[in-house]
Protein backbone atom coordinates (compact mmCIF):
# COMPACT_ATOMS: atom_id res chain seq x y z
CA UNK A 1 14.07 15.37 28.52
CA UNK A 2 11.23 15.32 30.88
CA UNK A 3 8.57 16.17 28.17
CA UNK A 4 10.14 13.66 25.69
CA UNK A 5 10.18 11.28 28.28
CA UNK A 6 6.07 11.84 29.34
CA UNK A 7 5.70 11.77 25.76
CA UNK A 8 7.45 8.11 25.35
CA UNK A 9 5.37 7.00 27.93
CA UNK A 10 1.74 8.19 26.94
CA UNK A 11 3.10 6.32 23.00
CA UNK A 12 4.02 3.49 24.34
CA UNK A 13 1.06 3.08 26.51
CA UNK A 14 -1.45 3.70 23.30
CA UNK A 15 0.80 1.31 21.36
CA UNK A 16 0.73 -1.45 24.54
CA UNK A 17 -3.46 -1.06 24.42
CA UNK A 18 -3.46 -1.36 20.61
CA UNK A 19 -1.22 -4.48 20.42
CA UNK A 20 -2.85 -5.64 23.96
CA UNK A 21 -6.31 -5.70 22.24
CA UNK A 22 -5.81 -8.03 19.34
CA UNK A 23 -5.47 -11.03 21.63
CA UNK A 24 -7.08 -9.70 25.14
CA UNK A 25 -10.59 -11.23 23.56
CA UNK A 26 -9.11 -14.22 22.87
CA UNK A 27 -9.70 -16.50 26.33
CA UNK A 28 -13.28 -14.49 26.57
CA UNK A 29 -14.72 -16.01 23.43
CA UNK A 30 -16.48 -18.83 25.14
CA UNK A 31 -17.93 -16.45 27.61
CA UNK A 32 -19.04 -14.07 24.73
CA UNK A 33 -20.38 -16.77 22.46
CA UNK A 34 -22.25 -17.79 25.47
CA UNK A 35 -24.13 -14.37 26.36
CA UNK A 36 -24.50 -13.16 23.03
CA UNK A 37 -25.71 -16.50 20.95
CA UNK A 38 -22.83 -16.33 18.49
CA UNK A 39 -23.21 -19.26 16.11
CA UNK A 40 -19.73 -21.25 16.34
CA UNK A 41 -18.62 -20.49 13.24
CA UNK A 42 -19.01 -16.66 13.50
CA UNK A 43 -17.19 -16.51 16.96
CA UNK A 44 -14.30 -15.86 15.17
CA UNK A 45 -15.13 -12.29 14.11
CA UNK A 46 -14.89 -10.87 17.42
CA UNK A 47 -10.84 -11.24 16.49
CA UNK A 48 -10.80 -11.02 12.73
CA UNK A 49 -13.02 -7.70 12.54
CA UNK A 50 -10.48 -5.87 14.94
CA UNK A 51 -7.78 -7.42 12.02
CA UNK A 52 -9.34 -6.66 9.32
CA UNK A 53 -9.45 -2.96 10.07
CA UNK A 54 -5.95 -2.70 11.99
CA UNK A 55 -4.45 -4.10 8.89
CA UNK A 56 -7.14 -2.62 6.00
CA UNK A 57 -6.08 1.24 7.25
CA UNK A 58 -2.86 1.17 8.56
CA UNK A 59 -1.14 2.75 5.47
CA UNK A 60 -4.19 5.46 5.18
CA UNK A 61 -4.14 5.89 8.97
CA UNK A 62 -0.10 6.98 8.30
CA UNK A 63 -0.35 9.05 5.45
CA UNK A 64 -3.91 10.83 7.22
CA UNK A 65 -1.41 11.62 9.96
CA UNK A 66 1.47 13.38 7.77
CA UNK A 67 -1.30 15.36 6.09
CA UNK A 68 -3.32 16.39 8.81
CA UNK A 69 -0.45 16.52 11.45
CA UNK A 70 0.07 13.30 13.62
CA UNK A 71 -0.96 14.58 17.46
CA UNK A 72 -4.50 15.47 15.94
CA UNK A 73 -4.88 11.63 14.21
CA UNK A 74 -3.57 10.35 17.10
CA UNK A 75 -6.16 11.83 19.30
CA UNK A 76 -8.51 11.16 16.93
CA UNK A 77 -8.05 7.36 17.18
CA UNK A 78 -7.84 7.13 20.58
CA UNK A 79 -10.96 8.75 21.01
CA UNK A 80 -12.39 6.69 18.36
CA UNK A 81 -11.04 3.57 19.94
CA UNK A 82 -12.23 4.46 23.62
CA UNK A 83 -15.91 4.82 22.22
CA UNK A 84 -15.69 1.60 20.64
CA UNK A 85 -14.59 -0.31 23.22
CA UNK A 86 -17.14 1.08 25.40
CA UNK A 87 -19.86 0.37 22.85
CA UNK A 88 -18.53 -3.64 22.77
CA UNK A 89 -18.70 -3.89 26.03
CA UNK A 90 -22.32 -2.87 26.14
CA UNK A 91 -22.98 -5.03 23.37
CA UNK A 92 -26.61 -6.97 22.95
CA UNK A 93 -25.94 -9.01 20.19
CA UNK A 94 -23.47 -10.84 17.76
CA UNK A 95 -23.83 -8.26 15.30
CA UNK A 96 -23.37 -5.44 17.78
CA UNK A 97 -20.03 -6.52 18.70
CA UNK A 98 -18.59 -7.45 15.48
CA UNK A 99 -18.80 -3.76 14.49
CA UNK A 100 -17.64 -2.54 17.71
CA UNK A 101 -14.61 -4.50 17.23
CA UNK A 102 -14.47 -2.97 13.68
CA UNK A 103 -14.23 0.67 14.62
CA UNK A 104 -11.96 -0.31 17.52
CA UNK A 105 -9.61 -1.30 14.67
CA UNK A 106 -10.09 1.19 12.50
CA UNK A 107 -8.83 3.53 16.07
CA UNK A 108 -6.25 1.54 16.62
CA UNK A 109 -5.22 1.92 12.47
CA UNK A 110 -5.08 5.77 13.20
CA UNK A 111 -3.05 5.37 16.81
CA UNK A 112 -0.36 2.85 15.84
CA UNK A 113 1.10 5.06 13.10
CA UNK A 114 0.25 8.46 14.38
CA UNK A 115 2.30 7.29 17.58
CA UNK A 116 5.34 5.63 15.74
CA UNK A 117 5.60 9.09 13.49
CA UNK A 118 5.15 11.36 16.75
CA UNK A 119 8.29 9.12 18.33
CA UNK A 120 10.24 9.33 15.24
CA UNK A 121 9.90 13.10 14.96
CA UNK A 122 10.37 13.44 18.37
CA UNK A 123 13.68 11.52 19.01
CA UNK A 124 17.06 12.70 16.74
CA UNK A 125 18.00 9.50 14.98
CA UNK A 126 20.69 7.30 17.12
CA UNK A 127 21.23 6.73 20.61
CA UNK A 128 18.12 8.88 21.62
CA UNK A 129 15.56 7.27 19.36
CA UNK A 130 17.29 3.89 19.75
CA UNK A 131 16.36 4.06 23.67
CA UNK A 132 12.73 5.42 22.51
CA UNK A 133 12.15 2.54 20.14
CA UNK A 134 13.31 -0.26 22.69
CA UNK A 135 10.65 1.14 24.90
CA UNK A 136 8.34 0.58 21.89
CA UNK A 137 9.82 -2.46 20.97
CA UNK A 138 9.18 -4.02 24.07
CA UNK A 139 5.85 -3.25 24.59
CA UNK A 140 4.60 -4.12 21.27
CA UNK A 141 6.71 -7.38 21.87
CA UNK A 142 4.80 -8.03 25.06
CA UNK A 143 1.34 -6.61 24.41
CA UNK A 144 -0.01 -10.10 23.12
CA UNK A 145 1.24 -12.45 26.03
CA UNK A 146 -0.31 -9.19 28.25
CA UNK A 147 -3.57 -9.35 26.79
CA UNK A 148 -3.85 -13.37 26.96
CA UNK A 149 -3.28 -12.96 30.66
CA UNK A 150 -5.67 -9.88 31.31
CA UNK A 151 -8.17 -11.48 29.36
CA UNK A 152 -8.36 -14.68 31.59
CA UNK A 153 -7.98 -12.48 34.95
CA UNK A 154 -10.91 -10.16 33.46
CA UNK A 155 -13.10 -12.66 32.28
CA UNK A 156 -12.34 -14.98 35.35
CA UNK A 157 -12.98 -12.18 37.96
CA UNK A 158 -15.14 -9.24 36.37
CA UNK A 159 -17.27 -10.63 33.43
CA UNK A 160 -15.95 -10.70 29.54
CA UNK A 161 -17.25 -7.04 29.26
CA UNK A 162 -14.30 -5.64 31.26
CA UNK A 163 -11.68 -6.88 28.15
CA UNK A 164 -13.54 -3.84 26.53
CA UNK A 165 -14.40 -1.27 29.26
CA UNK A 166 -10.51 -1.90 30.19
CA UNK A 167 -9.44 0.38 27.22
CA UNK A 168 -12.12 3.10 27.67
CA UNK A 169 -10.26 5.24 30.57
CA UNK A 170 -7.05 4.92 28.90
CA UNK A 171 -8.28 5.83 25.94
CA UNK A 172 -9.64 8.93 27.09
CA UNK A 173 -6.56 9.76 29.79
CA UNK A 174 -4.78 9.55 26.63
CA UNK A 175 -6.54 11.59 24.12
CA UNK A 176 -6.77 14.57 26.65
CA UNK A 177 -3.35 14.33 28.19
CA UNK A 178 -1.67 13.94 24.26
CA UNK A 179 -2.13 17.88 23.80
CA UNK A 180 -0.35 19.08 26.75
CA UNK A 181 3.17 16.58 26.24
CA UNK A 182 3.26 15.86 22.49
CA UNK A 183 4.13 18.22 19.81
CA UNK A 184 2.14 18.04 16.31
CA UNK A 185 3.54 17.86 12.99
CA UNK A 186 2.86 17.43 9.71
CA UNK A 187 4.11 16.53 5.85
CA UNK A 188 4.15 19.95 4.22
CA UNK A 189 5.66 19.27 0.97
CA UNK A 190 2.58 17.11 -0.13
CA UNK A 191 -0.67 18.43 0.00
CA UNK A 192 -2.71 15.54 -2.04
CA UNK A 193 -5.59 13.53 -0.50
CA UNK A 194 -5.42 11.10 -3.44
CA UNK A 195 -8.61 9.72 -3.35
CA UNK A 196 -8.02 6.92 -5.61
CA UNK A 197 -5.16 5.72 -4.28
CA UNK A 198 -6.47 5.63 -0.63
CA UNK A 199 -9.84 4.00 -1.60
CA UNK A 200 -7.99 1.41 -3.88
CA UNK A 201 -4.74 0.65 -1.43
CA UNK A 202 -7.43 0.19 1.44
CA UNK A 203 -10.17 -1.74 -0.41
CA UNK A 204 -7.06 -3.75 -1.70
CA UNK A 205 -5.41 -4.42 2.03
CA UNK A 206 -8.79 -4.98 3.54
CA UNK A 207 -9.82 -7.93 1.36
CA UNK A 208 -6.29 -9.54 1.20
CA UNK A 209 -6.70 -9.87 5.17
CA UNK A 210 -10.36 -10.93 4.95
CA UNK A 211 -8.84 -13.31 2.39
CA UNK A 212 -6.39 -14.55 4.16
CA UNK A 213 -8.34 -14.33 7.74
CA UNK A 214 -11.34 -16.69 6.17
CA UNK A 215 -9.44 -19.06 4.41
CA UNK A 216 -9.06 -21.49 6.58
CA UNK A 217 -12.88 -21.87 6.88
CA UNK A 218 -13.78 -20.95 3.38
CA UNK A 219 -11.29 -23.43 2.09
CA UNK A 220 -7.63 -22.14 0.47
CA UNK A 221 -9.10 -23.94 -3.27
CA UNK A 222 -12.76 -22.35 -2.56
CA UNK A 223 -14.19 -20.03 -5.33
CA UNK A 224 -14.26 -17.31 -2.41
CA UNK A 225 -10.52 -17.60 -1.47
CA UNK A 226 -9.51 -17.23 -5.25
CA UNK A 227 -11.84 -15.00 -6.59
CA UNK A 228 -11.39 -12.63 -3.26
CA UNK A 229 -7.52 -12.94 -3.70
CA UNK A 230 -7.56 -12.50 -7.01
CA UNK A 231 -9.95 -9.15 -6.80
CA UNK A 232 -7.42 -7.66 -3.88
CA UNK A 233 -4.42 -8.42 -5.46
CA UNK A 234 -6.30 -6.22 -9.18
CA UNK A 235 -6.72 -3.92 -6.58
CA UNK A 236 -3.45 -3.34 -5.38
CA UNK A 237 -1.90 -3.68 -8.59
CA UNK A 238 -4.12 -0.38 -9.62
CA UNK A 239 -3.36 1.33 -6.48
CA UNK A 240 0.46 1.26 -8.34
CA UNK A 241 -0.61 2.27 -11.17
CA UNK A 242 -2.51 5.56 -9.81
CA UNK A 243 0.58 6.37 -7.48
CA UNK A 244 2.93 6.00 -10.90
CA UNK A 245 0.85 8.57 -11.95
CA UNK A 246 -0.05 10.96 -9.34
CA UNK A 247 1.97 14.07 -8.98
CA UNK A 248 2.02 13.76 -5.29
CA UNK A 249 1.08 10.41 -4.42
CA UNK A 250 -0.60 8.52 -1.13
CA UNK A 251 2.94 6.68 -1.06
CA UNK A 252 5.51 8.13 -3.03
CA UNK A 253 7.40 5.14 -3.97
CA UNK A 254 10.75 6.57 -3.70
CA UNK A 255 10.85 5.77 -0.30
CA UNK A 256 11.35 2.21 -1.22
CA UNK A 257 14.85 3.12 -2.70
CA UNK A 258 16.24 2.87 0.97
CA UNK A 259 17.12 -1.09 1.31
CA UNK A 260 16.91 -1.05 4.85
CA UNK A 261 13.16 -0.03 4.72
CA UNK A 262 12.09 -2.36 2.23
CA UNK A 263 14.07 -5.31 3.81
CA UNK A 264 12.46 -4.20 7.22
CA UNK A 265 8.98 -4.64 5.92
CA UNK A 266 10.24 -7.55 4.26
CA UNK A 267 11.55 -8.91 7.87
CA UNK A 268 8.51 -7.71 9.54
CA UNK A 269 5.93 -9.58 7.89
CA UNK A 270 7.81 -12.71 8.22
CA UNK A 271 8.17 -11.60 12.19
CA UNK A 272 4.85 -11.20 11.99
CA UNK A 273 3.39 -15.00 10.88
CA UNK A 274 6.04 -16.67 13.58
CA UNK A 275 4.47 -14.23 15.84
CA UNK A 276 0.35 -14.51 15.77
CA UNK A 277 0.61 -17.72 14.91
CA UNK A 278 3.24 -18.60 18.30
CA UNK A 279 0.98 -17.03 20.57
CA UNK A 280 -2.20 -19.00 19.39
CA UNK A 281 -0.72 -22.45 19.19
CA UNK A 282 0.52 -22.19 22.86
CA UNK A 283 -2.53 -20.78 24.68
CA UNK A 284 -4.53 -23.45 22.50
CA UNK A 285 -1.91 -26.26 23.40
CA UNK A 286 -2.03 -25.13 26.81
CA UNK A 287 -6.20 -25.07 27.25
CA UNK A 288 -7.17 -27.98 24.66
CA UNK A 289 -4.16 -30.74 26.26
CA UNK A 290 -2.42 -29.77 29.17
CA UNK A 291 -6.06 -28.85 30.24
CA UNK A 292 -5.62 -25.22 31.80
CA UNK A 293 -8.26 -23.04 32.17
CA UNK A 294 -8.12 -18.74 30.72
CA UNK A 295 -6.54 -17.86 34.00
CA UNK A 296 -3.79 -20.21 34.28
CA UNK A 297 -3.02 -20.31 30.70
CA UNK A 298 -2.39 -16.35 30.87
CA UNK A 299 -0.46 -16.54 34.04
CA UNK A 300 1.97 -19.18 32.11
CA UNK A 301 2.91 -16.53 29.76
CA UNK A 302 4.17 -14.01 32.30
CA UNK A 303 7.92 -15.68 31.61
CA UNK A 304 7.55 -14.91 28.32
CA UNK A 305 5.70 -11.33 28.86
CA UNK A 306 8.74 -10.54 30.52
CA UNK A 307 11.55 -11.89 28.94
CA UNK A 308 10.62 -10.08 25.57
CA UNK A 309 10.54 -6.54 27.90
CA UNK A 310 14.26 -7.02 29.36
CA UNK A 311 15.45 -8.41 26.10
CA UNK A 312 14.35 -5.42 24.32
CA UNK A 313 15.52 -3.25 26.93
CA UNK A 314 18.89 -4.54 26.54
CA UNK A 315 18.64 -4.31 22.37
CA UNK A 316 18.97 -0.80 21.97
CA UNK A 317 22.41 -1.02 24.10
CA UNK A 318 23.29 -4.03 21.28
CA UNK A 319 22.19 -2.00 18.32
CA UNK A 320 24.52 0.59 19.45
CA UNK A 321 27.17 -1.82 19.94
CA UNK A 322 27.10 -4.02 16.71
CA UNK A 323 24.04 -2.30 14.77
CA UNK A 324 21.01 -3.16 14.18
CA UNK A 325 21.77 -5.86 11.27
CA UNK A 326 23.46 -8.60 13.44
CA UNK A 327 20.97 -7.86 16.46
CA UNK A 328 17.91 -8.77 14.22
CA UNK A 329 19.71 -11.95 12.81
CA UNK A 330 20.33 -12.78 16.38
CA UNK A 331 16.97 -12.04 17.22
CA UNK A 332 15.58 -14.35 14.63
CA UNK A 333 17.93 -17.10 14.90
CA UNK A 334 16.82 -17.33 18.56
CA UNK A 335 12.78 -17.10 17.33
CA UNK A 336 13.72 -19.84 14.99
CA UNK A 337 15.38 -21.61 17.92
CA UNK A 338 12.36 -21.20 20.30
CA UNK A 339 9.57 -22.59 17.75
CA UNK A 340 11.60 -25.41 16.76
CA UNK A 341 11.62 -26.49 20.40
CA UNK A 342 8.05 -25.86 20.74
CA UNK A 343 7.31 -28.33 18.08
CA UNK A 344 8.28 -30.75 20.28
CA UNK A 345 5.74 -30.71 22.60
CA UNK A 346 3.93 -33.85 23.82
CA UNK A 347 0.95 -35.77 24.55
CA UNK A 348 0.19 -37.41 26.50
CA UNK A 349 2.48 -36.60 29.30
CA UNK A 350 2.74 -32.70 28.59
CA UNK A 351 3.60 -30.03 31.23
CA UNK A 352 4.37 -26.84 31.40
CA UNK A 353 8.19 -26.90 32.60
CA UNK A 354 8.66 -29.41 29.92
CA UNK A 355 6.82 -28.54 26.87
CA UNK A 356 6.21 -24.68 27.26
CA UNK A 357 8.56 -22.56 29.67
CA UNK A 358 12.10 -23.53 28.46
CA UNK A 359 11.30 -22.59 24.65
CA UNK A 360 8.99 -19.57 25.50
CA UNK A 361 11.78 -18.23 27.23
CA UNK A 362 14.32 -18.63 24.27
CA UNK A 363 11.52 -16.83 21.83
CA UNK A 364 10.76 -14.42 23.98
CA UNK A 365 14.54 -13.31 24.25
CA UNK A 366 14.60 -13.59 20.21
CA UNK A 367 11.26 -11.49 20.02
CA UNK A 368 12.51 -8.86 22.30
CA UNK A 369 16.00 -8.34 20.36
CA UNK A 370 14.15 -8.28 16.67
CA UNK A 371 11.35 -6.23 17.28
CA UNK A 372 13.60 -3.11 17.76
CA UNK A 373 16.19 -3.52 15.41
CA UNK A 374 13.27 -4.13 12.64
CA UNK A 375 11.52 -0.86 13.83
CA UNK A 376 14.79 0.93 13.84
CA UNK A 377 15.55 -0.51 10.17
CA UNK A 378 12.12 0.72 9.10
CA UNK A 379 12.32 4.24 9.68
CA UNK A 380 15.87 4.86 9.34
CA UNK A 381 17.11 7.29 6.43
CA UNK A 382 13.41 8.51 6.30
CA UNK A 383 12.79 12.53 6.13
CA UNK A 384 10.38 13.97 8.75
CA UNK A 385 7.78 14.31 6.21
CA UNK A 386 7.86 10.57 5.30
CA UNK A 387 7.63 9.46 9.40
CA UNK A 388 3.97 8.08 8.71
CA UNK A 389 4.22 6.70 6.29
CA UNK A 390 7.46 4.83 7.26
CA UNK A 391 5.13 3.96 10.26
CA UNK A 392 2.59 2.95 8.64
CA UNK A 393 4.29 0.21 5.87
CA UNK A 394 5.96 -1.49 8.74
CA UNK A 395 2.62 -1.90 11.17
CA UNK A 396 1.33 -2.85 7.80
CA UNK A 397 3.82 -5.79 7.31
CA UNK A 398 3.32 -6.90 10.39
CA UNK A 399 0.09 -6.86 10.83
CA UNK A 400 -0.48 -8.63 7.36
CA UNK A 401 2.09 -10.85 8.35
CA UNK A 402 0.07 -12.26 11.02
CA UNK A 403 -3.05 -12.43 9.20
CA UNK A 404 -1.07 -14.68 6.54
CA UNK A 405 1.04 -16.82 8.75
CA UNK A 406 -2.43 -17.39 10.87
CA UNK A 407 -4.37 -18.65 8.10
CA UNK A 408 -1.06 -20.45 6.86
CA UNK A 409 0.07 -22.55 9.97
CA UNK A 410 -3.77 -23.30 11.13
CA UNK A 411 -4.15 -24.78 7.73
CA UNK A 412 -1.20 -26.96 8.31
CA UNK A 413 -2.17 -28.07 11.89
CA UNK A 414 -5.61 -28.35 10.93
CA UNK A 415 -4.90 -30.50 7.85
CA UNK A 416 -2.13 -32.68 10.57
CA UNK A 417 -4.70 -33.16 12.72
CA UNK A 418 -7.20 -34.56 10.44
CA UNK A 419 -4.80 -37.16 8.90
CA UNK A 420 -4.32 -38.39 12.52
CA UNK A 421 -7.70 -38.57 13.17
CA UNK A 422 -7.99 -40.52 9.96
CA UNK A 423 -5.20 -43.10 11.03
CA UNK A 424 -7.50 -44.80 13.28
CA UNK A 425 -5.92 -42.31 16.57
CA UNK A 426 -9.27 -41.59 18.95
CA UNK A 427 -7.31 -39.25 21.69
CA UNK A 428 -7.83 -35.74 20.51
CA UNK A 429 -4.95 -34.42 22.54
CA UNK A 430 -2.73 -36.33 20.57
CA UNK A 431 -4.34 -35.35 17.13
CA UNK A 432 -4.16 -31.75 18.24
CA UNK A 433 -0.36 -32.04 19.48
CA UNK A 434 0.48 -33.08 15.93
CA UNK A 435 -1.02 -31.05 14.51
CA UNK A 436 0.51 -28.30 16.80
CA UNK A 437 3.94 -29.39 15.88
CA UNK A 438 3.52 -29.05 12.10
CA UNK A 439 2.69 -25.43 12.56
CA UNK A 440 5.62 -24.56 15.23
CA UNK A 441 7.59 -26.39 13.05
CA UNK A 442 6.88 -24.00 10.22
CA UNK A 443 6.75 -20.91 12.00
CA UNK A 444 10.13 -22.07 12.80
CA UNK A 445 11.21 -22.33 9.53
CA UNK A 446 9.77 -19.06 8.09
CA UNK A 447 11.86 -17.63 11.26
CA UNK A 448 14.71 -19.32 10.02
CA UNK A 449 14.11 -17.70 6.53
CA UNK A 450 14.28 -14.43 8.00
CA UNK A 451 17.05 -14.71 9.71
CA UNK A 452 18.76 -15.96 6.05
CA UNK A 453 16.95 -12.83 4.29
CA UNK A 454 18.33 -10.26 6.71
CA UNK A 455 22.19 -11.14 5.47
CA UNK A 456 21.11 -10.04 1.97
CA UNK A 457 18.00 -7.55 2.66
CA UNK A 458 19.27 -5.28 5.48
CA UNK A 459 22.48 -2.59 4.70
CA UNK A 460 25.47 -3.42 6.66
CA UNK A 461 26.93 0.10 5.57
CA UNK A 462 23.51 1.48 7.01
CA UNK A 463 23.53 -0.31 10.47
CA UNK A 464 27.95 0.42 11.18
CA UNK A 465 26.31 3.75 10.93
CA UNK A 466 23.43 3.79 13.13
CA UNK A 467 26.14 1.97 15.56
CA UNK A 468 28.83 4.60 15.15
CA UNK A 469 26.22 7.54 15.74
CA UNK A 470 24.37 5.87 18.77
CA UNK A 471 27.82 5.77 20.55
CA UNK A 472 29.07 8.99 19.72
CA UNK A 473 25.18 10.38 21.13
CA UNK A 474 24.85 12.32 17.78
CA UNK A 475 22.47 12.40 14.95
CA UNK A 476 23.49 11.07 12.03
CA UNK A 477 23.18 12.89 8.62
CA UNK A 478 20.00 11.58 6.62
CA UNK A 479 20.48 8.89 4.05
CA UNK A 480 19.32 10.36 0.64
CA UNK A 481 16.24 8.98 -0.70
């Protein structure tokens, strides 16, 4: 147990940097844009190049790790991801950085399902990889209020640089310590590469969330947005097409004849729009109204940091109690509950106690209780062989997921904002609130959706199950694909 558990903690510590890093740039932007002359507009790549490339290779970065056995891709990203961070922090330029950030995805598309594979493998289904995945739950559930506040103590006290250098000794500690505590393995009943279908599935997922990432500027009725969605979504329609035909496939699509794995993806890209978009309404609510600066506006998420970690602590005890179905309705429901109060904040007049602890709290406890139900629903019923890729669809849908319900809910506050503005109203803080509201008040509803969806999409026969064998401490028998 002392292995497994060394091994829980070096995967949860390379999931907790991966998640950490898509939003630890976020409060050092000014300070980059500064030093490194980014034009306004382009500031916004330091974030959406790490996105693209998380999101682009996920699925490859899972099915590279079945093939070529999981510890090795695993180390292989984090190495990859430690010289990348290094090399953005010693960034000259715009252009420098951007790529940086690129490669630093493209690690972190290798780590994230490598890790998720080597937990599933690791852990007999039930009680023991219940406990595992509320670890993971709850640090992939806090890793973005985390990163907010380490970015504003870094940038505050160190220079913007240290939000990369950060990663670069855990990324090595990691990808030399990974040999001696976690076991490799590896998908030997399919030895295909399938070339086609990994160029076309990644080409496909890459635009989609360069698509969806650049809409807002581009325009959702621009030539770009339509013609680039159009060309992603040929794409992805031929990467079907070649797996239909492919003897042994990049994604053998009989995987997706266990409900509970396609309703988990389902539920985790709708966790994933309420999500992104929740934790960049409130930091910009926070800075651009109540007037905080990067270090108080991270230290006002350490409620909500730590809400989601007890609250996920405490859902693998609930999933073994009432299964996972009613735990991620829960979960949801209380999401739903939290963004519906935060789209009643206020201006002018706002505070903190007011307008942002009381419903941070409430989705932080719903965050906490869906993330691990939703990871347990995505890999349960899967075969050994299949753990990466089962890791890989739902990082996928989640990561996707926040790409779309970014680009969504910014074009709805954006759009509030400017009818304000047009109403003859000259305080910004009160334009901005509106438009704030709008978009909490549709991440609440696509929250709210899920929470419907999971009644229909999720297998009540499959999560009594789960239940029954997490409180006997046994492993149940695999549900047939």
């Amino acid at each position: 147990m002392r292995s497994k558990n060394m091994a829980l903690a070096l995967l949860a510590t390379a999931q907790f940097v991966v998640v950490l890093d898509a939003s630890i740039v976020n409060v050092a932007l000014p300070s980059i844009g500064r030093d490194l002359d980014f034009a306004q507009d382009d500031l916004s790549w330091v974030v959406n190049a790490y996105t693209l490339f998380f999101g682009g290779f996920l699925l490859l970065g899972g099915r590279l790790a079945d093939l070529l056995g999981r510890r090795r891709i695993f180390i292989l990203g984090m190495w990859l991801f430690a010289i990348a961070s290094l090399a953005g922090g010693l960034a000259q330029s715009d252009i420098w950085l951007v790529i940086a950030r690129a490669v630093q995805g493209l690690g972190a598309a290798l780590i994230s399902p490598a890790a998720l594979a080597i937990l599933t493998t690791t852990f007999a289904e039930g009680a023991e990889r219940n406990k595992a995945l509320a670890v993971w739950g709850a640090v992939a559930g806090s890793g973005g209020a985390v990163g907010v506040l380490a970015g504003g103590m870094l940038t505050e006290w160190a220079g913007w640089e240290w939000v990369l250098f950060v990663n670069t000794p855990i990324g090595i500690a990691a990808a030399l310590l990974a040999p001696r505590i976690v076991d490799d393995s590896r998908d030997e009943s399919n030895p295909s590469w399938d070339i086609a279908g990994a160029v076309t599935v990644t080409a496909g997922l890459s635009l989609l969330v360069y698509t969806l990432v650049d809409a807002n500027s581009a325009g959702w009725g621009s030539a770009q947005t339509i013609g680039l969605g159009a060309l992603s979504l040929v794409l992805l329609a031929s990467f079907v097409v070649i797996e239909l035909r492919q003897r042994y496939p990049l994604i053998p699509f009989s995987i997706f004849k266990l409900r509970t794995l396609r309703g988990s993806n389902v539920l985790g890209l709708l966790l994933g729009m309420s999500l992104f978009a929740m934790f960049f309404f409130i930091s910009l609510y926070m800075q651009q109204v109540l007037g905080y600066d990067p270090l108080k506006a991270g230290l006002a998420y350490l409620p909500l940091a730590g809400l989601i970690i007890v609250s996920a602590g405490g859902a693998s005890q609930l999933v073994a109690r009432f299964g996972f179905k009613p735990v991620l309705i829960t979960g949801l429901l209380f999401t739903a509950a939290g963004l519906f109060w935060f789209s009643k904040v206020s201006a002018p007049g706002g505070s903190y106690v007011g307008d942002v602890l009381f419903p941070e709290m409430l989705a932080a406890v719903g965050l906490g209780l869906s993330f691990v139900p939703v990871t347990i629903g995505a890999v349960t019923g899967t075969k050994p062989n299949e753990a990466g890729l089962a890791s890989g669809l739902i990082n996928t849908s989640q990561q996707v997921g926040g790409a779309l319900g970014l680009a969504i809910l910014s074009t709805i506050a954006t759009s509030r904002t400017q009818d304000v503005f047009a109403s003859g109203v000259h305080d910004p803080k009160i334009a901005y609130t509106e438009g704030f509201q709008d978009a909490f008040l549709a991440g609440g509803v696509i929250a709210l959706v899920g929470a419907l969806l999971a009644f229909v999409l999720i297998s009540s026969r499959d999560s009594r199950e789960m239940a029954e064998k997490a409180r006997e401490g046994a492993s149940p028998a695999p549900i047939p694909a």
